[in-house]
C-alpha atoms as a PDB file:
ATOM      1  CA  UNK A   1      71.297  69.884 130.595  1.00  0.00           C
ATOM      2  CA  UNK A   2      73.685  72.313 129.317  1.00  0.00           C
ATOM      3  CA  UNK A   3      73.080  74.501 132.259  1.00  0.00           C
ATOM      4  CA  UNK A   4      73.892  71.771 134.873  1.00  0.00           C
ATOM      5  CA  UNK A   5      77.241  70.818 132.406  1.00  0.00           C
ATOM      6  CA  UNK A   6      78.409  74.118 132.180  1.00  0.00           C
ATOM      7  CA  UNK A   7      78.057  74.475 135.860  1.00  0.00           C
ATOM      8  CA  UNK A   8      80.085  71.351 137.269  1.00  0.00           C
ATOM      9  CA  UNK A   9      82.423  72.376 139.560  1.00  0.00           C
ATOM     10  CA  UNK A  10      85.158  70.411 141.041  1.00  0.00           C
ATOM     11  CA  UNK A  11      85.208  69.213 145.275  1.00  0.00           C
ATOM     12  CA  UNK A  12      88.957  69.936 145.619  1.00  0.00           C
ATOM     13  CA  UNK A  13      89.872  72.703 143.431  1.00  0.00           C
ATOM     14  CA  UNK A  14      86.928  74.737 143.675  1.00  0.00           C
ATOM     15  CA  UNK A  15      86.426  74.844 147.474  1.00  0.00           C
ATOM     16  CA  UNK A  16      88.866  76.694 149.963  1.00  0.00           C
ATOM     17  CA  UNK A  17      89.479  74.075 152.626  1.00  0.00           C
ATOM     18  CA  UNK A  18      92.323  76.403 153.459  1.00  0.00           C
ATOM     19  CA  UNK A  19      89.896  78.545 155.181  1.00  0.00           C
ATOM     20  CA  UNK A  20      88.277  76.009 157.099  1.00  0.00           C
ATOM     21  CA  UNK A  21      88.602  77.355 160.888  1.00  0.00           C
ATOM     22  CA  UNK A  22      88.851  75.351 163.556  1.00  0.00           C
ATOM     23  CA  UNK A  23      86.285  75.571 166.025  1.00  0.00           C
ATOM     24  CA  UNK A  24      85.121  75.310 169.569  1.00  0.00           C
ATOM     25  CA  UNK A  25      84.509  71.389 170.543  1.00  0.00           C
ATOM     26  CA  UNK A  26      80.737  72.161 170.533  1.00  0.00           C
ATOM     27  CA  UNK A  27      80.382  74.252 166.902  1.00  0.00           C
ATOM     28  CA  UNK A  28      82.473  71.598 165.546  1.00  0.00           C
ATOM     29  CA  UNK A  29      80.848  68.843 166.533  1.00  0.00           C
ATOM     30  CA  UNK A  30      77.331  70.866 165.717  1.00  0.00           C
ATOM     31  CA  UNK A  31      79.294  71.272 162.221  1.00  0.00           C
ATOM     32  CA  UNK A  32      79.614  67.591 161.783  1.00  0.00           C
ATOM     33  CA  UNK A  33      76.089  66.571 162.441  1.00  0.00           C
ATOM     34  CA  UNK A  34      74.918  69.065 159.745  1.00  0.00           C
ATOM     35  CA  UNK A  35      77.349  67.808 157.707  1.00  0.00           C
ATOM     36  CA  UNK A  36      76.461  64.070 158.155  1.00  0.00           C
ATOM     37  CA  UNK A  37      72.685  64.487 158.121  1.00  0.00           C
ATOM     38  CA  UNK A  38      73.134  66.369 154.370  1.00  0.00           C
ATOM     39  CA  UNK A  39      75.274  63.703 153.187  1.00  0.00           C
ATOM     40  CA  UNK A  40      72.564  61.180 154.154  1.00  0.00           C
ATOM     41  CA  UNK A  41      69.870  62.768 152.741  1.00  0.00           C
ATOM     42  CA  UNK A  42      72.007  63.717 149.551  1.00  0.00           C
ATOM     43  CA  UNK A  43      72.792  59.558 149.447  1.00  0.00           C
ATOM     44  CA  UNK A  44      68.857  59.139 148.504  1.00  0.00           C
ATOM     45  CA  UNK A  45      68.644  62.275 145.987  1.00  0.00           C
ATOM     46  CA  UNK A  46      71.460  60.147 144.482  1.00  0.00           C
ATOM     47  CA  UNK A  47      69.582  56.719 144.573  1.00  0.00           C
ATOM     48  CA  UNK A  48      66.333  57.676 143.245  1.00  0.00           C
ATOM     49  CA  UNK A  49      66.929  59.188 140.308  1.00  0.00           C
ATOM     50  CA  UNK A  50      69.280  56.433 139.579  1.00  0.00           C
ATOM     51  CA  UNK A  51      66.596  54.189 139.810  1.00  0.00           C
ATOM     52  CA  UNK A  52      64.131  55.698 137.208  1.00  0.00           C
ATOM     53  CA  UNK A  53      67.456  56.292 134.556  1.00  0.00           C
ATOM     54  CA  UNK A  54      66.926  52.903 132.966  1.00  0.00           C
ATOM     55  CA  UNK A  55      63.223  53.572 132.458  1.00  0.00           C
ATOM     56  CA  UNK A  56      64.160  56.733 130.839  1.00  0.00           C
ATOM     57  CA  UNK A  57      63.043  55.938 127.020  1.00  0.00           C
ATOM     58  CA  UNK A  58      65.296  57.107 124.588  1.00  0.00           C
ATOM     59  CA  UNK A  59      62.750  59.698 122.549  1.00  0.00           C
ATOM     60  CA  UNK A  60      63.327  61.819 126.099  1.00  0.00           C
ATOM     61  CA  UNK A  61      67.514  61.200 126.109  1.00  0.00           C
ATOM     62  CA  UNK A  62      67.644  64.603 127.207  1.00  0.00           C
ATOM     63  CA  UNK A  63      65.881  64.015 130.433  1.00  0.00           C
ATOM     64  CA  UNK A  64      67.954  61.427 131.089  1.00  0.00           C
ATOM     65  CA  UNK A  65      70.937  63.255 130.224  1.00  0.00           C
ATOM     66  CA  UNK A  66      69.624  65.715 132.793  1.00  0.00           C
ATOM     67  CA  UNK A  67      69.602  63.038 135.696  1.00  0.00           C
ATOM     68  CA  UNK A  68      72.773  61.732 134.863  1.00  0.00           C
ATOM     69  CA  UNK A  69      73.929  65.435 135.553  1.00  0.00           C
ATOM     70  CA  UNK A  70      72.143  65.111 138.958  1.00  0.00           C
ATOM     71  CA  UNK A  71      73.393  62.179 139.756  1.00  0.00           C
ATOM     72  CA  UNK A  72      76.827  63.661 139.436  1.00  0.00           C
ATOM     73  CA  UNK A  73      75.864  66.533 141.893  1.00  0.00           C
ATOM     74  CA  UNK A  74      74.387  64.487 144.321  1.00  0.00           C
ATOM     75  CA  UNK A  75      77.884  62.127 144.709  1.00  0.00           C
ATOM     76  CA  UNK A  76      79.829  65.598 144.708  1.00  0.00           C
ATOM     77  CA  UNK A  77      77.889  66.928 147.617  1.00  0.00           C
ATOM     78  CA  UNK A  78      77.886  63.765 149.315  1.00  0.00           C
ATOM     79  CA  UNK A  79      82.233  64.036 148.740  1.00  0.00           C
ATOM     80  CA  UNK A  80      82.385  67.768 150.333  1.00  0.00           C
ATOM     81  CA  UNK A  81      79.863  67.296 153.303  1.00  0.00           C
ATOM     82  CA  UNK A  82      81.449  64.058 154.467  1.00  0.00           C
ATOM     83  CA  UNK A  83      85.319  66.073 153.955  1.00  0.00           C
ATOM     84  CA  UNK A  84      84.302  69.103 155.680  1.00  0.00           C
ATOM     85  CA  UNK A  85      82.910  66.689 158.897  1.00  0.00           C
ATOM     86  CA  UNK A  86      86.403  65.363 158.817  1.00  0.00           C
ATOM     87  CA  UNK A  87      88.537  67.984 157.602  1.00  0.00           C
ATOM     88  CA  UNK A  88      88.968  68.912 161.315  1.00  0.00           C
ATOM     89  CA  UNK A  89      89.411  65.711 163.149  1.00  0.00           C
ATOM     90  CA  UNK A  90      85.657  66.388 164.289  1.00  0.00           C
ATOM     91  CA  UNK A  91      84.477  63.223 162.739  1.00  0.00           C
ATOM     92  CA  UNK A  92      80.690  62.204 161.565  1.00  0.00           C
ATOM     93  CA  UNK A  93      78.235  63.244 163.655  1.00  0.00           C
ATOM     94  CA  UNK A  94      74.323  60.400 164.366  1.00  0.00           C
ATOM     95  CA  UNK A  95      72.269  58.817 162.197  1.00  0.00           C
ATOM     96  CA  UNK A  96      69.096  59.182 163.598  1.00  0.00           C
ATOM     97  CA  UNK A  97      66.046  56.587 162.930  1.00  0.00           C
ATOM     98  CA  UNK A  98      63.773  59.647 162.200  1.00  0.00           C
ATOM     99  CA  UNK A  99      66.280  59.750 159.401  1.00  0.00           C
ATOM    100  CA  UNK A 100      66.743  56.482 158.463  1.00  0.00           C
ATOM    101  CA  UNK A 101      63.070  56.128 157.580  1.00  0.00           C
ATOM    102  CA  UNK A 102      62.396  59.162 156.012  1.00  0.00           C
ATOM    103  CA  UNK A 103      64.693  58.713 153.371  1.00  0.00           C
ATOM    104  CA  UNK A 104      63.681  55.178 152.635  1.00  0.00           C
ATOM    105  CA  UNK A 105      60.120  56.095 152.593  1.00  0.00           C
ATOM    106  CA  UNK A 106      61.684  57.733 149.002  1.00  0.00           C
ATOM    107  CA  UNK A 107      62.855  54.793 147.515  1.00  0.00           C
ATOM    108  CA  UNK A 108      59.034  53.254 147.272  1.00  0.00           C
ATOM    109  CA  UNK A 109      58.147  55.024 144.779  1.00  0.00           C
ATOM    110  CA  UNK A 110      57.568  53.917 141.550  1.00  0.00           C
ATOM    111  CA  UNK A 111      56.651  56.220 139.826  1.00  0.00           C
ATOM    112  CA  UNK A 112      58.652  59.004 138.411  1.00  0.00           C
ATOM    113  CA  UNK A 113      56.262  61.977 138.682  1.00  0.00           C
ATOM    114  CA  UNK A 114      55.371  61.236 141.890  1.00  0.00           C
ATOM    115  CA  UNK A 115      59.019  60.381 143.131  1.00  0.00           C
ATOM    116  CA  UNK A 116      60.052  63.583 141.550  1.00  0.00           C
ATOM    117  CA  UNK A 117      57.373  65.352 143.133  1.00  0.00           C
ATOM    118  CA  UNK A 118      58.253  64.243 146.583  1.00  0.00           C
ATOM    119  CA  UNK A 119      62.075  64.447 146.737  1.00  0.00           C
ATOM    120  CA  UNK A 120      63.053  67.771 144.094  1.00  0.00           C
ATOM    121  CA  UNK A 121      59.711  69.894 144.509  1.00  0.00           C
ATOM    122  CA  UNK A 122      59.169  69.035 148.386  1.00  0.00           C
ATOM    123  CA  UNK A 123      61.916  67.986 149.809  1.00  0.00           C
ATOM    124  CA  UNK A 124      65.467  69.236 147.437  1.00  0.00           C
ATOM    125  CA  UNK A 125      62.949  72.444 147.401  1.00  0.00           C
ATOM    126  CA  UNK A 126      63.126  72.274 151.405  1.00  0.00           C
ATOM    127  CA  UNK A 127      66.811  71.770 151.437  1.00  0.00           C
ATOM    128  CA  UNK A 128      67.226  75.152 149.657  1.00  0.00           C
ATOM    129  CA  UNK A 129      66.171  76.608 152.546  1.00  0.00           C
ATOM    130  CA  UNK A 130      68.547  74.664 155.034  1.00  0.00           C
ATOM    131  CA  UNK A 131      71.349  75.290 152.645  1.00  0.00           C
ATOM    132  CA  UNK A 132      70.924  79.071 152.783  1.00  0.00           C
ATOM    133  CA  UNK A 133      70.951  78.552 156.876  1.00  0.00           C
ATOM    134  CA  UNK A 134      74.082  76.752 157.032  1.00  0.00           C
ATOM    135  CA  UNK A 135      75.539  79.589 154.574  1.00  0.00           C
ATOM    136  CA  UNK A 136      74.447  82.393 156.731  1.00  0.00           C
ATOM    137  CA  UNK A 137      75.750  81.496 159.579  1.00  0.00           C
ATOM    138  CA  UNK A 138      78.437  79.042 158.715  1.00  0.00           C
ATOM    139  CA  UNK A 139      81.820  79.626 161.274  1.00  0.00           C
ATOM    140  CA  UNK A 140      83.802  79.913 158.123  1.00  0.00           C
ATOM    141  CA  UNK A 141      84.006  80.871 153.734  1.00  0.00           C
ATOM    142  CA  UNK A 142      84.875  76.774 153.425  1.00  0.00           C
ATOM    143  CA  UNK A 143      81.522  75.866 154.932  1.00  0.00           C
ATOM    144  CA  UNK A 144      79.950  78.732 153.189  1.00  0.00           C
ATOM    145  CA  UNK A 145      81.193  78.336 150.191  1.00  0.00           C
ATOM    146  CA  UNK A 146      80.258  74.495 150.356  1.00  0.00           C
ATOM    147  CA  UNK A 147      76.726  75.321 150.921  1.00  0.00           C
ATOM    148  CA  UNK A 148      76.415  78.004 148.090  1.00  0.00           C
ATOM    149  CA  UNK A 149      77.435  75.881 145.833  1.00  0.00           C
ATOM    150  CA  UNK A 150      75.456  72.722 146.537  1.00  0.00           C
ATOM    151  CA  UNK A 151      72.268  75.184 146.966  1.00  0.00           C
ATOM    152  CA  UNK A 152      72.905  76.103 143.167  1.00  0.00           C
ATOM    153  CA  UNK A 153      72.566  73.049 142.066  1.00  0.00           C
ATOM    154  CA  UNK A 154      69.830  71.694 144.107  1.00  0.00           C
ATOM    155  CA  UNK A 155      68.277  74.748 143.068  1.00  0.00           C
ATOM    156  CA  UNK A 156      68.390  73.168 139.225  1.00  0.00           C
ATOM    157  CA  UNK A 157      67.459  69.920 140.659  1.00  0.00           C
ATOM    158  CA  UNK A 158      64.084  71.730 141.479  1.00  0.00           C
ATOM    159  CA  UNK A 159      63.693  73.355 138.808  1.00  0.00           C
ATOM    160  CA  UNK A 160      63.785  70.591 136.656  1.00  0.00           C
ATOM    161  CA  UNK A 161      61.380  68.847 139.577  1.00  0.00           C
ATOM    162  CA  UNK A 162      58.606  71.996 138.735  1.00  0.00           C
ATOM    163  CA  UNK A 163      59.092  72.146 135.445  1.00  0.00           C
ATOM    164  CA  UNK A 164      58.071  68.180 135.193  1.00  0.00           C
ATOM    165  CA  UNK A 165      55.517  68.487 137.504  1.00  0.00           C
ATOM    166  CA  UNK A 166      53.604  71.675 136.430  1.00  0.00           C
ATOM    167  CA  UNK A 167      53.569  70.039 133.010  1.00  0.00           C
ATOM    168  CA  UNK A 168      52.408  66.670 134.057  1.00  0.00           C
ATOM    169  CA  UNK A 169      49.874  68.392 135.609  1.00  0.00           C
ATOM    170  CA  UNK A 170      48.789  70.456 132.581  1.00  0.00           C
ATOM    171  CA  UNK A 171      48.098  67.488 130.954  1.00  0.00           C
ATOM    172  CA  UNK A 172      46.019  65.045 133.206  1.00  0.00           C
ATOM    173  CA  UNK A 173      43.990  66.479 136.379  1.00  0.00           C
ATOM    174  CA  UNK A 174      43.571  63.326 137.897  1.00  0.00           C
ATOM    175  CA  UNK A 175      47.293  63.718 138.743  1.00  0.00           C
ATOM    176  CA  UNK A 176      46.087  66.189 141.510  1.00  0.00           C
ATOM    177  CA  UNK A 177      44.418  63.370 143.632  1.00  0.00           C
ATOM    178  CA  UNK A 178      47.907  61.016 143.039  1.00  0.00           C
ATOM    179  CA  UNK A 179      50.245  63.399 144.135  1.00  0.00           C
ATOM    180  CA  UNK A 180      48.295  64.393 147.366  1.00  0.00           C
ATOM    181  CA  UNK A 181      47.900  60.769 148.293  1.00  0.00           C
ATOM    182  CA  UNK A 182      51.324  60.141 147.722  1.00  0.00           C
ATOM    183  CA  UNK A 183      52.111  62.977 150.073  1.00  0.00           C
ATOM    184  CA  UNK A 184      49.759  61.796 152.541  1.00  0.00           C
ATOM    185  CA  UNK A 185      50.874  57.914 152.392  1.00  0.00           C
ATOM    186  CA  UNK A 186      54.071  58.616 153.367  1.00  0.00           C
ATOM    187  CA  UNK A 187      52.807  61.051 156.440  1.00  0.00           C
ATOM    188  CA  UNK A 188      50.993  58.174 157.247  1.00  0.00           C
ATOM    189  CA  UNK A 189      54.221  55.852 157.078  1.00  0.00           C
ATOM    190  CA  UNK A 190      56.108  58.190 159.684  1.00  0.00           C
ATOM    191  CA  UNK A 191      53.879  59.479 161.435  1.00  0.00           C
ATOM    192  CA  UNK A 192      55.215  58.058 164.597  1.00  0.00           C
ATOM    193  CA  UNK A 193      58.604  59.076 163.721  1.00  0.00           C
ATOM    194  CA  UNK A 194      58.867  62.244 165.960  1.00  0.00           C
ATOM    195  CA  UNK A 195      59.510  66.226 164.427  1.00  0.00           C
ATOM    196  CA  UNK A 196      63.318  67.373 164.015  1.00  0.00           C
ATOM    197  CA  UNK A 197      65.660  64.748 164.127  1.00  0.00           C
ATOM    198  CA  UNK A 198      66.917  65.907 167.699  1.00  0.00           C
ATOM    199  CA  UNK A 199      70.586  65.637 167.294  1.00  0.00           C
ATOM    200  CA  UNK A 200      70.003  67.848 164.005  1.00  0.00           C
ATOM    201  CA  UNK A 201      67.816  70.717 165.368  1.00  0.00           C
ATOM    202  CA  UNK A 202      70.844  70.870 168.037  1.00  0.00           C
ATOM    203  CA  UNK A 203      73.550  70.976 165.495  1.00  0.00           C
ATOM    204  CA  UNK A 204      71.413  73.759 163.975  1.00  0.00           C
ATOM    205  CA  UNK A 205      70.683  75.635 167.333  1.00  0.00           C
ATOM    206  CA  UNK A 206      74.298  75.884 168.147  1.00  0.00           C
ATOM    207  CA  UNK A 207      75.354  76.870 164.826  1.00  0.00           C
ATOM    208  CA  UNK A 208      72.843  79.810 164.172  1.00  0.00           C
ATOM    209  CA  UNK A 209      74.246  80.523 167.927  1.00  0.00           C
ATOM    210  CA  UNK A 210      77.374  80.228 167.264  1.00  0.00           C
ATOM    211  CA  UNK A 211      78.451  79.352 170.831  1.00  0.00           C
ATOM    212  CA  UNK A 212      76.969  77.813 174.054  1.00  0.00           C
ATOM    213  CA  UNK A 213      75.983  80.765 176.340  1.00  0.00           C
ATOM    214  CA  UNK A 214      71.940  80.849 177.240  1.00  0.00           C
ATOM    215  CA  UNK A 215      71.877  83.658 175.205  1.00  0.00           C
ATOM    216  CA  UNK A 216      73.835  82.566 172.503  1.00  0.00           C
ATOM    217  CA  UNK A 217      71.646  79.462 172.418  1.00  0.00           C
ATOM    218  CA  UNK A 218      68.158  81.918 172.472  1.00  0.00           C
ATOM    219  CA  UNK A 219      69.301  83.515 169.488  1.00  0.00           C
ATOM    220  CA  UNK A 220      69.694  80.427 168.302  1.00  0.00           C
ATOM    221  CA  UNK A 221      66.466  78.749 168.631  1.00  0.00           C
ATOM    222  CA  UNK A 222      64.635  81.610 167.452  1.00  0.00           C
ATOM    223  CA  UNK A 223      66.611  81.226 164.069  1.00  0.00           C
ATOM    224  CA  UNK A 224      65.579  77.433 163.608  1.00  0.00           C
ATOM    225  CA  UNK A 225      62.439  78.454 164.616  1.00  0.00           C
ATOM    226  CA  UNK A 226      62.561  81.039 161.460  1.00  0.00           C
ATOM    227  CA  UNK A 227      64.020  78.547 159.321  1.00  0.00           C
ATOM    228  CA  UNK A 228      61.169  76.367 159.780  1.00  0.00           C
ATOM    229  CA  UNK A 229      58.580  79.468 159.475  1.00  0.00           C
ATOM    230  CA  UNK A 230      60.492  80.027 155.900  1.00  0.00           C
ATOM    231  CA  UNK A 231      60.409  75.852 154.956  1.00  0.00           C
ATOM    232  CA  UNK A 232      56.980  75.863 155.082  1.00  0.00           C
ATOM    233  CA  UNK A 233      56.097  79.312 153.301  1.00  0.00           C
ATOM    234  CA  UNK A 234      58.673  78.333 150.815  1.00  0.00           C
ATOM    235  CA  UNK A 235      57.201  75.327 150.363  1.00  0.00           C
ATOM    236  CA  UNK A 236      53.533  76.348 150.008  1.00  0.00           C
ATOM    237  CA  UNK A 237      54.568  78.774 147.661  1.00  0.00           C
ATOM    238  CA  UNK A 238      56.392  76.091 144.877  1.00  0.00           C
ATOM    239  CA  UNK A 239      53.286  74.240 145.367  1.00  0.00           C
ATOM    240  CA  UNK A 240      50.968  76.910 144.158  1.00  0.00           C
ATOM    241  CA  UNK A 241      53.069  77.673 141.312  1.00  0.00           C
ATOM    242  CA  UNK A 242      52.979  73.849 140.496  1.00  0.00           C
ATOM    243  CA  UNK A 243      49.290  74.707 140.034  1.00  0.00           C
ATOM    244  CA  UNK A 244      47.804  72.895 143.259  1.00  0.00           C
ATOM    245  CA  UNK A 245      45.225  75.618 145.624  1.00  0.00           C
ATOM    246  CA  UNK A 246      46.350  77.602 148.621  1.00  0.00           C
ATOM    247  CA  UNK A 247      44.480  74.771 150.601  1.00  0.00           C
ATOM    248  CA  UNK A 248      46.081  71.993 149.397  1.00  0.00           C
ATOM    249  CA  UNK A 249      49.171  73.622 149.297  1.00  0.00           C
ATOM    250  CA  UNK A 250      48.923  74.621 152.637  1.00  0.00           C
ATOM    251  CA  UNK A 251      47.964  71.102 153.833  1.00  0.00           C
ATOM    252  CA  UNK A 252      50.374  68.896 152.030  1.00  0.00           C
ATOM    253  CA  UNK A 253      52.881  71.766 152.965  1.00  0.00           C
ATOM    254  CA  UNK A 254      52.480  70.425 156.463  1.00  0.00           C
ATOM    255  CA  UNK A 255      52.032  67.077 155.532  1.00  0.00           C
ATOM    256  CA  UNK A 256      55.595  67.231 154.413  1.00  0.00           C
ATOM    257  CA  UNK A 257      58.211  65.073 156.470  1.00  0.00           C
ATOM    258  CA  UNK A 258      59.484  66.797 159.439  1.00  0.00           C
ATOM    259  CA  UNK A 259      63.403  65.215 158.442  1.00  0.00           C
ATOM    260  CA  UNK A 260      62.788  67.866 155.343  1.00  0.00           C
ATOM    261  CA  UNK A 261      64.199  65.654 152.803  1.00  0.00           C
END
């Protein structure tokens, strides 16, 4: 908690929209769909934890102190994505239905462990990933600098997600069983829902490409293909340390929704 306080920072004065750079029609517009797909997904990191806050009893106030931290992160992330999508006069970019049921697939859980398990350790834990990818090959330090700092403090948010987890775990090994069937319940809920969001994996094409050209755009697939090469390693390796086998790792690794959140 003191950690997360001590590390607040503030949307307006803290990020240089002064060096935001105004790009071709097609990065820009590639720029806004990132942007709008993180806010969405940041929208639901918001609502969950908010739901469980009430529940919090007050012998643990300092976990709920913790949440109410995250819950400030979450609305400050949701401020500078949707800002930098307009700072431009690009606009929002689609909400796809892959999307849209992903992230309320998150909402029906209820309970915490398990909720935490799926959105900080699998999915925040997968967005650390896709933050570092819009860093590296942002067009500009205003949409690099937004995604350092939001990866910092999802990188908390999973922290605290392990931390919970490993411990829960510790303490009752029928948890195992729970957490895998939670993983594979909600598989089973989308599983018609497609891979990649389309209009997404685009937006992330032409921004690792940084243009339009064939080859611009070849050097751009093979980078989302990396990205999701490094998701899924990434991801099997937080599991492991959460104290699950290199099997079930593996397979709930791949379970895991294909919207990443």
């Amino acid at each position: 908690y003191d950690q997360a306080v001590s590390a607040q920072w503030d949307a307006t004065r803290d990020v240089p929209w002064d060096e935001v750079v105004e790009c071709p029609p097609a990065l820009e517009a590639a720029v806004g769909q990132i942007m709008t797909f993180l806010a969405e997904n940041e929208l639901s990191a918001l609502y969950v934890p908010s739901r469980f806050l009430p529940r919090v009893h007050p012998a643990f106030v300092e976990t709920a102190m913790f949440l109410a931290t995250q819950i400030a992160d979450e609305a400050r992330h949701i401020d500078v994505f949707l800002k930098r999508a307009r700072v431009t006069g690009g606009g929002l970019g689609i909400s796809s239905v892959t999307t849209s049921r992903s992230l309320l697939s998150l909402m029906e859980y209820e309970d915490f462990t398990e909720a935490a398990f799926v959105l900080s350790v699998l999915g925040e834990g997968t967005f650390l990933d896709l933050l570092r990818f819009v860093e590296d090959h942002a067009p500009d330090r205003c949409t690099a600098e937004i995604a350092r700092r939001t990866r910092a403090d999802e990188s908390r948010h999973v922290h605290f997600g392990m931390a919970h987890v490993r411990h829960a775990l510790g303490n009752d090994p029928t948890l195992f069983g729970r957490l895998e069937a939670a993983v594979r319940k909600r598989a089973a809920t989308l599983h018609d829902s497609g891979g990649v969001p389309a209009p997404l994996q685009d937006a992330l094409v032409v921004l690792a490409a940084g243009g339009t050209e064939p080859r611009e755009i070849a050097r751009g697939h093979e980078a989302f293909r990396a990205l999701t090469e490094t998701m899924h390693e990434a991801r099997i390796k937080r599991l492991a340390r959460a104290g699950f086998t290199d099997e079930q790792a593996a397979t709930m690794s791949l379970l895991h929704t294909s919207n990443f959140m």
